[in-house]
C-alpha atoms as a PDB file:
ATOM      1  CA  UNK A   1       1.752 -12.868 -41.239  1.00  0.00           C
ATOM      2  CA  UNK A   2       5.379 -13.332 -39.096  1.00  0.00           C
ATOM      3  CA  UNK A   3       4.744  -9.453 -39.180  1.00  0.00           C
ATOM      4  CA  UNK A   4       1.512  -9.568 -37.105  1.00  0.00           C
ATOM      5  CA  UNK A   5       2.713 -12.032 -34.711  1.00  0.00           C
ATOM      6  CA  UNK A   6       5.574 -10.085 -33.545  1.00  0.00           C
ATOM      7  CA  UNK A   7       3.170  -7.283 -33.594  1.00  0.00           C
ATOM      8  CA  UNK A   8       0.850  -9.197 -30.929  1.00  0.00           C
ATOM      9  CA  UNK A   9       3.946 -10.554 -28.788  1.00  0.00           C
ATOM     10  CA  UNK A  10       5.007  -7.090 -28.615  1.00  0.00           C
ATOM     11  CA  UNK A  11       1.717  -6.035 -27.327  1.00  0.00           C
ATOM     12  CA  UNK A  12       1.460  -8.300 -24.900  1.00  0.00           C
ATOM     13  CA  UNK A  13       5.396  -8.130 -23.917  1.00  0.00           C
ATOM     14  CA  UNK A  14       4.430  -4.226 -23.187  1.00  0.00           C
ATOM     15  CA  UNK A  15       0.804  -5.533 -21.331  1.00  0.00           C
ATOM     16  CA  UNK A  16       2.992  -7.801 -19.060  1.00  0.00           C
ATOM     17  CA  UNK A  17       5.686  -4.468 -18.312  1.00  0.00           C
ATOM     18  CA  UNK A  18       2.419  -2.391 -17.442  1.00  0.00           C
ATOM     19  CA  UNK A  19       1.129  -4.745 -14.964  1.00  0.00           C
ATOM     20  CA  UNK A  20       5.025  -5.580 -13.790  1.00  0.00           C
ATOM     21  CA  UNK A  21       5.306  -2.145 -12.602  1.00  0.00           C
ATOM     22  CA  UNK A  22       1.686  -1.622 -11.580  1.00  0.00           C
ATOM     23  CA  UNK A  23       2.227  -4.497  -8.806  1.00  0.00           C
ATOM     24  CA  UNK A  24       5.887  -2.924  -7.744  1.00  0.00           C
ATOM     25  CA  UNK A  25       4.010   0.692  -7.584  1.00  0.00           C
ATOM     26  CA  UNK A  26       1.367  -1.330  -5.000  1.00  0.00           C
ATOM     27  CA  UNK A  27       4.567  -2.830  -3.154  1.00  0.00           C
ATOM     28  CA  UNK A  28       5.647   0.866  -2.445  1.00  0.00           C
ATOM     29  CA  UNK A  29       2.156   1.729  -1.048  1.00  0.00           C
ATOM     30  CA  UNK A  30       2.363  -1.457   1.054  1.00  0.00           C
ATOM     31  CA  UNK A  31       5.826  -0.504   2.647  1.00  0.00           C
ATOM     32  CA  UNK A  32       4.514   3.275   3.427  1.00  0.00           C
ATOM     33  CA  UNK A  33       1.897   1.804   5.234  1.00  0.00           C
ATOM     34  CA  UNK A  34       3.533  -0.649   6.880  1.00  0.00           C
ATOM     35  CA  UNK A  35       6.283   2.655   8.262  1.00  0.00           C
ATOM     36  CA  UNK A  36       2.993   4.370   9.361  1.00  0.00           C
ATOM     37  CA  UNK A  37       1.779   1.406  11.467  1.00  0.00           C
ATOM     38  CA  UNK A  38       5.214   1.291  13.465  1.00  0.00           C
ATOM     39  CA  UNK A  39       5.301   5.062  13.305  1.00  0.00           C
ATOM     40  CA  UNK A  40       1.552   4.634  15.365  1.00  0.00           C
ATOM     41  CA  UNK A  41       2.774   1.930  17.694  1.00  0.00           C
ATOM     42  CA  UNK A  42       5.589   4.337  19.244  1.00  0.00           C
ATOM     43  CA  UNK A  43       3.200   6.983  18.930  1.00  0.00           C
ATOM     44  CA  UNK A  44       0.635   5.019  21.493  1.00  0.00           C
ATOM     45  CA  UNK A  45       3.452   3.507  23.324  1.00  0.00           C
ATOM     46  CA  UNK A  46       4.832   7.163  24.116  1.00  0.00           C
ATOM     47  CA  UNK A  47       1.008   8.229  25.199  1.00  0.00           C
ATOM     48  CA  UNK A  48       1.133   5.412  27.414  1.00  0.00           C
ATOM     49  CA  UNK A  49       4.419   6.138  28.957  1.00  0.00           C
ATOM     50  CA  UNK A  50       3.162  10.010  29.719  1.00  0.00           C
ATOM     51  CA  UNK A  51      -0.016   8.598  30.964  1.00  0.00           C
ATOM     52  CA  UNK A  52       1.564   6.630  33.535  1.00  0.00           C
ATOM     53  CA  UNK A  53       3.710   9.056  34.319  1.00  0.00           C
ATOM     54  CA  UNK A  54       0.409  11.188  34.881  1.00  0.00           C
ATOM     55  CA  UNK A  55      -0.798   8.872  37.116  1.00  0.00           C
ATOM     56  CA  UNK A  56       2.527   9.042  39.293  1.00  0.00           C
ATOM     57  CA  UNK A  57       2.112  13.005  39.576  1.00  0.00           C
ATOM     58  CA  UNK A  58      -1.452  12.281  40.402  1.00  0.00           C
ATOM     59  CA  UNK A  59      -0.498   9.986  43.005  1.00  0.00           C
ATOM     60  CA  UNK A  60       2.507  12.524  44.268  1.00  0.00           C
ATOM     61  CA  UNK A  61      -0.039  15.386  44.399  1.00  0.00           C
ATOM     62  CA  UNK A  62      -2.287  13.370  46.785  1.00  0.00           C
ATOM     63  CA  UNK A  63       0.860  12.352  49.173  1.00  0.00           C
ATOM     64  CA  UNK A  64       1.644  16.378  49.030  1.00  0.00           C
ATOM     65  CA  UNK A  65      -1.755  16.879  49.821  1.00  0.00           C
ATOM     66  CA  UNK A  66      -1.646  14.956  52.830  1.00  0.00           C
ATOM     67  CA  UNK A  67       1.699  16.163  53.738  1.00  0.00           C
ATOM     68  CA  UNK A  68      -0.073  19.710  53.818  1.00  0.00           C
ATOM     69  CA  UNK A  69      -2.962  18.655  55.839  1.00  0.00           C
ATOM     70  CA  UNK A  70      -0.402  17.580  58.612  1.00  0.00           C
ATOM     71  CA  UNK A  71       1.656  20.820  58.057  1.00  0.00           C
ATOM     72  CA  UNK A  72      -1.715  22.617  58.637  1.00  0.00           C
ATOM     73  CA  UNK A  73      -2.542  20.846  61.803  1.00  0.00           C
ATOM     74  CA  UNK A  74       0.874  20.867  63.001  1.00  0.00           C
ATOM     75  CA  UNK A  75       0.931  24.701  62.619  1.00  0.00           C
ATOM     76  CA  UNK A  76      -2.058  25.453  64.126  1.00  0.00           C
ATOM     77  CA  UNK A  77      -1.341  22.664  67.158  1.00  0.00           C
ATOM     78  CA  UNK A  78       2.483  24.121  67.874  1.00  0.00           C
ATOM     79  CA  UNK A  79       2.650  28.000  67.890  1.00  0.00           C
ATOM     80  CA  UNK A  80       6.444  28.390  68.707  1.00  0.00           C
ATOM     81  CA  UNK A  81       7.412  26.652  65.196  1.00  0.00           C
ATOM     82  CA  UNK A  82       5.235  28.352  63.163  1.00  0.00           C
ATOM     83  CA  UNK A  83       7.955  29.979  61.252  1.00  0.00           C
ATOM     84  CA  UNK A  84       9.507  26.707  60.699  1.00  0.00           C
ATOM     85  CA  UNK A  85       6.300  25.151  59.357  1.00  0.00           C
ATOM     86  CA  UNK A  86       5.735  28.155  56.807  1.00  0.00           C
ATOM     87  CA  UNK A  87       9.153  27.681  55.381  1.00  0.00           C
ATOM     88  CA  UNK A  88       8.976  23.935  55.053  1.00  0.00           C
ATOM     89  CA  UNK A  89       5.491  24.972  53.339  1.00  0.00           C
ATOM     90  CA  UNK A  90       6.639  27.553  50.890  1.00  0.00           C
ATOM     91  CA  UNK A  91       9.011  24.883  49.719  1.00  0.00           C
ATOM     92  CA  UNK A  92       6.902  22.258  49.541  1.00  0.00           C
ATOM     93  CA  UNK A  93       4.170  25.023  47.440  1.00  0.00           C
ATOM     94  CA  UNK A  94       7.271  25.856  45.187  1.00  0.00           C
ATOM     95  CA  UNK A  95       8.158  22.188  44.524  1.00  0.00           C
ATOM     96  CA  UNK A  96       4.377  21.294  44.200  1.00  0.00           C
ATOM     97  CA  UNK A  97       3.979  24.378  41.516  1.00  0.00           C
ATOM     98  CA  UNK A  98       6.542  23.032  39.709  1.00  0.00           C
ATOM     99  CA  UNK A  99       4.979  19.347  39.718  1.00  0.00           C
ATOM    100  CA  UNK A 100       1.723  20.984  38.251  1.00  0.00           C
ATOM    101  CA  UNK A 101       3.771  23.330  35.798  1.00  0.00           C
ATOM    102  CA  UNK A 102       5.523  19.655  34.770  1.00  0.00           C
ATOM    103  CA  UNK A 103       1.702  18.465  34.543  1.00  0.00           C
ATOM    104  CA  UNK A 104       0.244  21.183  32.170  1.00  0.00           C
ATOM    105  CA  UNK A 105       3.374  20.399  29.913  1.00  0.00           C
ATOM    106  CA  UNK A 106       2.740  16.381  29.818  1.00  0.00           C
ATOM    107  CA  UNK A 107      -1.015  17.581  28.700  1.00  0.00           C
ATOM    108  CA  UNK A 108       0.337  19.456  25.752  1.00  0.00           C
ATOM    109  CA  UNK A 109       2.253  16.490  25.138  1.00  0.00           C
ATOM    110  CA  UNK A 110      -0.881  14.272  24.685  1.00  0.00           C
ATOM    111  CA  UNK A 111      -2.611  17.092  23.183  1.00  0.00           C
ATOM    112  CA  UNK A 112       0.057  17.260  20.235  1.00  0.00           C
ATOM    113  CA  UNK A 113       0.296  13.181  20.455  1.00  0.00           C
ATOM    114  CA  UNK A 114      -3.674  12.687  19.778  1.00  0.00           C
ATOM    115  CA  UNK A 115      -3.045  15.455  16.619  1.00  0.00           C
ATOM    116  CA  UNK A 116      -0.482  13.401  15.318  1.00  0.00           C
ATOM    117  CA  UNK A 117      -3.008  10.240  15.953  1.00  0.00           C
ATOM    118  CA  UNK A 118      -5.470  11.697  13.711  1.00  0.00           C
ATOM    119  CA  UNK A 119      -3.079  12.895  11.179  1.00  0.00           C
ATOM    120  CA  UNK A 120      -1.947   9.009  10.936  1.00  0.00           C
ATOM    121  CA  UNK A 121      -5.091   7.930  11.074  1.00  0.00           C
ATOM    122  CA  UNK A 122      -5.757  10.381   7.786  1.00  0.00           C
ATOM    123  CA  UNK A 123      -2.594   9.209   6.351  1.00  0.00           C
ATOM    124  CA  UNK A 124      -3.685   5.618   6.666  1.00  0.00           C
ATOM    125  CA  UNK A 125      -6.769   6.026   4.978  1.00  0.00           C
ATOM    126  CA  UNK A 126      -5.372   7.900   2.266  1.00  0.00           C
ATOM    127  CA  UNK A 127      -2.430   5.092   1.501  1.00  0.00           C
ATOM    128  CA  UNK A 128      -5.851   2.275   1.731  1.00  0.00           C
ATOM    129  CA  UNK A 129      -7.775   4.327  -0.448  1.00  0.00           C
ATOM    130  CA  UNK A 130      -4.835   4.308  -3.383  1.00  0.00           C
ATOM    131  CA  UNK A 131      -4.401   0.575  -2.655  1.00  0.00           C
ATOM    132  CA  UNK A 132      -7.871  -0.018  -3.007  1.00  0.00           C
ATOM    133  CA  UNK A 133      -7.454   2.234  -6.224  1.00  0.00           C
ATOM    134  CA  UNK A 134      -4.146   0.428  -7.521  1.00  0.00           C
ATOM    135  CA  UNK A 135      -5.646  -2.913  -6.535  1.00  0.00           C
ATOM    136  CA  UNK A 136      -8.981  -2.150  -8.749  1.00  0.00           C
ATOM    137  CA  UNK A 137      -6.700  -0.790 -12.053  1.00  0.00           C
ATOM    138  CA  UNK A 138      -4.203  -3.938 -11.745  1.00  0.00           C
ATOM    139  CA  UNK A 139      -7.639  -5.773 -11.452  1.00  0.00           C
ATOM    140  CA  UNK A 140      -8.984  -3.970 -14.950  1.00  0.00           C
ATOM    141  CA  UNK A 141      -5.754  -4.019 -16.874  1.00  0.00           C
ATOM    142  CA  UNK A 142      -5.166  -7.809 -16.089  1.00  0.00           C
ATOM    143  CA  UNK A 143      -8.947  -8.372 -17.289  1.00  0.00           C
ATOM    144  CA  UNK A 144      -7.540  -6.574 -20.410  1.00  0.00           C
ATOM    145  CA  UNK A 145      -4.741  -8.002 -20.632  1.00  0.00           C
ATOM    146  CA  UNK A 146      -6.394 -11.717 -20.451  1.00  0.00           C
ATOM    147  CA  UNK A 147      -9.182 -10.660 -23.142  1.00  0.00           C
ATOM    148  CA  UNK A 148      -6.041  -9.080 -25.091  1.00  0.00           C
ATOM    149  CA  UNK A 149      -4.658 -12.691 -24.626  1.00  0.00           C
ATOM    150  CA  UNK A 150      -7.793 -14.658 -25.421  1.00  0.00           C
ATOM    151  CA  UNK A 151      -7.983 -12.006 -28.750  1.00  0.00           C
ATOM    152  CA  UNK A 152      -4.884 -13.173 -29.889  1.00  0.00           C
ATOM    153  CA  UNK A 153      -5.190 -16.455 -29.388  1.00  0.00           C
ATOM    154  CA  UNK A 154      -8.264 -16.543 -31.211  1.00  0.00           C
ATOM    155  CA  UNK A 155      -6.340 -14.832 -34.086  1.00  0.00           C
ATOM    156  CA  UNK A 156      -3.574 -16.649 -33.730  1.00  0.00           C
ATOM    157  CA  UNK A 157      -5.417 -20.508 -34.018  1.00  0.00           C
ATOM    158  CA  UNK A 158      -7.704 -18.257 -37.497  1.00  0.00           C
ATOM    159  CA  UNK A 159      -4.391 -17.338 -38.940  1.00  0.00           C
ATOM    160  CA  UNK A 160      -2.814 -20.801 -38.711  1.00  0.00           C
ATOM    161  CA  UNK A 161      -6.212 -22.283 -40.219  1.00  0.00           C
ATOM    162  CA  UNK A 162      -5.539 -19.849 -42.802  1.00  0.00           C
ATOM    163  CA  UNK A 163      -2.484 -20.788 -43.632  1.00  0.00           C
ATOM    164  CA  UNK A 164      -3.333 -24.423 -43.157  1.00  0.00           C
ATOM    165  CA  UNK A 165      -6.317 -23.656 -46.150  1.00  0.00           C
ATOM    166  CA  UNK A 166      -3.520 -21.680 -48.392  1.00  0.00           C
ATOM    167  CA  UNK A 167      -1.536 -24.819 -48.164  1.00  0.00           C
ATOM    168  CA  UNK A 168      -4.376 -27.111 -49.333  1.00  0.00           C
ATOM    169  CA  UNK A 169      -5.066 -24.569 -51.904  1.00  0.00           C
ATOM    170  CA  UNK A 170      -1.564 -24.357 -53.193  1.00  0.00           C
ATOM    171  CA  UNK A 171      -1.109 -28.513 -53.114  1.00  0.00           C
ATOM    172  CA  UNK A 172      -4.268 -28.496 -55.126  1.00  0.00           C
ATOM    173  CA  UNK A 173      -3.456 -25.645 -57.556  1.00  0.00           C
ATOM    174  CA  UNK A 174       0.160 -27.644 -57.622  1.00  0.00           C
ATOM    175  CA  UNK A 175      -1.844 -31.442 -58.330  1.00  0.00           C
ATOM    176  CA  UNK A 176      -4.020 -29.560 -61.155  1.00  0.00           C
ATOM    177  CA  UNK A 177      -1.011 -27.975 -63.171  1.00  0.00           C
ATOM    178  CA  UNK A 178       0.433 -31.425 -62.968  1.00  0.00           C
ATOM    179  CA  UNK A 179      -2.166 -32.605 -64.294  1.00  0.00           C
ATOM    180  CA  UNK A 180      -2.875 -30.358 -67.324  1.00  0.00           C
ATOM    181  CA  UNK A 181       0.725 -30.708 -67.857  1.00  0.00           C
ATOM    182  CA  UNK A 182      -0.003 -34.574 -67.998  1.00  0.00           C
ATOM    183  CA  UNK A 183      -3.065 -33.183 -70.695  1.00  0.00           C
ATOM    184  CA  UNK A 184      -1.316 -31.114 -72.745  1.00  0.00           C
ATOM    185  CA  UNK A 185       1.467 -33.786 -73.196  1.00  0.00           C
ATOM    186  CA  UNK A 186      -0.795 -36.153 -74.183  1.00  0.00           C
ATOM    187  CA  UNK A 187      -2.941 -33.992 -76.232  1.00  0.00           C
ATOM    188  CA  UNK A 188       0.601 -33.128 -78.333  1.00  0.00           C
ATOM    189  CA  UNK A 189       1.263 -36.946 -78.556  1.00  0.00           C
ATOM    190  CA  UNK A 190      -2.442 -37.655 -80.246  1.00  0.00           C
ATOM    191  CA  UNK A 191      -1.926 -34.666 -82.342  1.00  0.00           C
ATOM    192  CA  UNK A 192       1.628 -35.372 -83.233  1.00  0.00           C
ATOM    193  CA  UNK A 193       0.819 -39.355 -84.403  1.00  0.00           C
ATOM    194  CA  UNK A 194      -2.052 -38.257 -86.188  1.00  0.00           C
END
């Protein structure tokens, strides 16, 4: 009997291990997640930094534009400095090529940035999916583990009835060989005066 209640405590002892490192294997899920939600934010707050700076080529273009515009109607208003004007234009075509090269590298940038936002996004769902999973078998084995529980306690409270009935039985087997002792002594007295 002290047998099969080590036997249960040892069950549930290993039950309680189980679910001890099912909830630290959930805490590990939780931090990865958490690393890929900061990893996002910087992600997004890098987008937005090349977006804005975007917008200020955007904005330079147009002022270059301009500036063209009045090199175009200052060359063909002043003849004698039209050599001047085409130099001054080259350069500014050069430095404006190499705004729009800088341009069509920032778009790769996003480009590569809006990958990596849908291979978070990916990773994200993957990490909820085996929490959702983790959460659900932690769920089932601590269902088990409370109708384990409730099993043993039922087994438990029949096996100290059981005992409680052997010890009646025994103080009652003990009471009736007193008393045939007390019969047989008696019985030996009659047939000992007689």
């Amino acid at each position: 009997m002290e047998h099969r209640v080590q036997e249960l405590n040892e069950t549930k002892t290993k039950l309680e291990l189980e679910v001890s490192a099912l909830f630290k294997s959930k805490d590990k899920v939780l931090e990865e997640i958490k690393q890929q939600r900061a990893w996002k934010t910087e992600v997004q707050q890098d987008k937005f930094k090349l977006e804005e700076k975007l917008n200020s080529i955007t904005n330079l273009l147009t002022s270059f534009e301009q500036e063209l515009n009045n090199v175009k109607n200052l060359f063909n208003n002043t003849k004698e400095s039209n050599v001047k004007v085409i130099d001054k234009f080259e350069k500014e075509i050069t430095v404006l090529s190499n705004k729009l090269n800088s341009i069509k590298e920032l778009d790769k940038d996003i480009d590569i940035l809006e990958d990596q936002k849908v291979n978070i996004k990916a990773s994200i769902d993957d990490y909820k999916s085996k929490l959702s999973s983790f959460d659900s078998e932690i769920k089932q084995r601590g269902e088990s583990m409370k109708k384990r529980e409730e099993e043993l306690e039922k087994k438990e409270i029949a096996l100290q009835l059981q005992i409680q009935k052997n010890d009646e039985l025994n103080r009652q087997l003990v009471k009736k060989e007193k008393d045939l002792l007390i019969k047989e002594k008696r019985q030996r007295k009659l047939l000992s005066k007689k």
